[in-house]
Protein backbone atom coordinates (compact mmCIF):
# COMPACT_ATOMS: atom_id res chain seq x y z
CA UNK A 1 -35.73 -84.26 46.39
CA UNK A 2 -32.32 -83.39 46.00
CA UNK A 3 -29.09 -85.77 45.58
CA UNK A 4 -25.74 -84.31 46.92
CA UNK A 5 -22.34 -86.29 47.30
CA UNK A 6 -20.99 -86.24 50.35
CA UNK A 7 -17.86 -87.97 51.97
CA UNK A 8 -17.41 -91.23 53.87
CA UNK A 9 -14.34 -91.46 56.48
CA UNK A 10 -13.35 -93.44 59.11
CA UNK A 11 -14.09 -92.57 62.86
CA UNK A 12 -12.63 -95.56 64.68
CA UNK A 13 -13.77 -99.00 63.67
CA UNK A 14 -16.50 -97.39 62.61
CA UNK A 15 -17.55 -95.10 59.39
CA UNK A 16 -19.26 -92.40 59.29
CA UNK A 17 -21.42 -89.93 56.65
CA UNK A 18 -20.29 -86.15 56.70
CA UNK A 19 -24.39 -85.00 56.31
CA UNK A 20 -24.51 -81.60 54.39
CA UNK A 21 -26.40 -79.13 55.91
CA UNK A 22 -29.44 -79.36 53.11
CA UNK A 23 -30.45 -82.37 54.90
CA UNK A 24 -29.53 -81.19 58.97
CA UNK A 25 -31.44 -83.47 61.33
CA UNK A 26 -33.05 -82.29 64.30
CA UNK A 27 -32.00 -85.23 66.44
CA UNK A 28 -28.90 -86.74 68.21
CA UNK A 29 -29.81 -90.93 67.16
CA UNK A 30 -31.14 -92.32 64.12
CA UNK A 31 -31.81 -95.90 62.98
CA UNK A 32 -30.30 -97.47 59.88
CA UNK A 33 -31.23 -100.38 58.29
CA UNK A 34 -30.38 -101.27 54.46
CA UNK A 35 -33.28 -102.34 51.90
CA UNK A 36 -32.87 -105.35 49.20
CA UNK A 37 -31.57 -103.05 46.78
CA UNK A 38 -28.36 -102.51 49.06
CA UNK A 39 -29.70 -98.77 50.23
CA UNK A 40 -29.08 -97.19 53.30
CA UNK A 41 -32.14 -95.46 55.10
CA UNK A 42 -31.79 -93.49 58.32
CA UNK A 43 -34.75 -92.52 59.96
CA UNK A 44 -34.16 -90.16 62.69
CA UNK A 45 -35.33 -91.14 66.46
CA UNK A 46 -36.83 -88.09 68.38
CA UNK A 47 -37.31 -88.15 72.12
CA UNK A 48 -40.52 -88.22 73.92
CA UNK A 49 -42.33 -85.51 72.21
CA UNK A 50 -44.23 -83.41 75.01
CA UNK A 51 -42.78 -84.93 78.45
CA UNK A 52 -42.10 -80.81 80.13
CA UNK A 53 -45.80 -80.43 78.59
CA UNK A 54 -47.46 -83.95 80.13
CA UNK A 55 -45.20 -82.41 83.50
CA UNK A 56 -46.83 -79.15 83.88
CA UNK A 57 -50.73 -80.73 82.64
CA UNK A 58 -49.98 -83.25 85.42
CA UNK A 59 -49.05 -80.43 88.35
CA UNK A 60 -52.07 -78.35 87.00
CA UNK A 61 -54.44 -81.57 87.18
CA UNK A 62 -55.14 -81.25 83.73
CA UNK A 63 -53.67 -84.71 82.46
CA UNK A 64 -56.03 -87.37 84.80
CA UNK A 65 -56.20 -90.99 84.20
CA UNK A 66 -58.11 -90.78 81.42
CA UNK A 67 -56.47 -88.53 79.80
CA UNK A 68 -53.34 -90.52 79.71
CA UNK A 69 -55.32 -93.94 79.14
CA UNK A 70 -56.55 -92.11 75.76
CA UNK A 71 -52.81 -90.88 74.81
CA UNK A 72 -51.71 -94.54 75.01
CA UNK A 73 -54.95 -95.65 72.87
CA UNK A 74 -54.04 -93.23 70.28
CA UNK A 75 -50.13 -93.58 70.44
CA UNK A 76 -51.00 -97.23 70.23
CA UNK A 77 -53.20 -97.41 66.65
CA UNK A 78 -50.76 -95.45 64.91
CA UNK A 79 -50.04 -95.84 61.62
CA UNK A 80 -46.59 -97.89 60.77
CA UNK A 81 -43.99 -95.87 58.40
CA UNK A 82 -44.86 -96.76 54.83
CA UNK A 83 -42.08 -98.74 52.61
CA UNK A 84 -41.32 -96.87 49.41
CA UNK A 85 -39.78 -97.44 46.31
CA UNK A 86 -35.84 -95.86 46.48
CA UNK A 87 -36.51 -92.73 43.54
């Protein structure tokens, strides 16, 4: 994975990271949190994947009860994000 240097600047009382456009995210909110080693992760938050889908498998009568019962079951039992070593 590449390492860049980027710039840190004020925006308010708040700073913020000028992201190059190597690493361009695909969303509008992240999370941050900071590890014991002082490092900062962001994880990007996406919105509900697949609502206009669910909408038109819903008008169609293609998503039933059961269908969305077994969405939940799976969403549910997923995996949690693994913690890694910082490289």
């Amino acid at each position: 994975m590449a390492t860049l240097t980027t710039r840190v600047f004020n925006n308010g009382n708040s700073q913020a990271v000028r992201i190059p456009a190597e690493f361009k995210l695909d969303t509008d909110r992240v999370s941050i949190t900071r590890n014991e080693a002082g490092d900062l992760i962001l994880h990007p938050l996406r919105g509900p994947r697949g609502a206009a889908l669910m909408e038109v498998l819903q008008a169609l009568g293609e998503a039933d009860a059961d269908f969305l019962a077994a969405l939940e079951t799976e969403q549910a039992s997923a995996q949690p994000m693994q913690e890694r070593e910082p490289l």
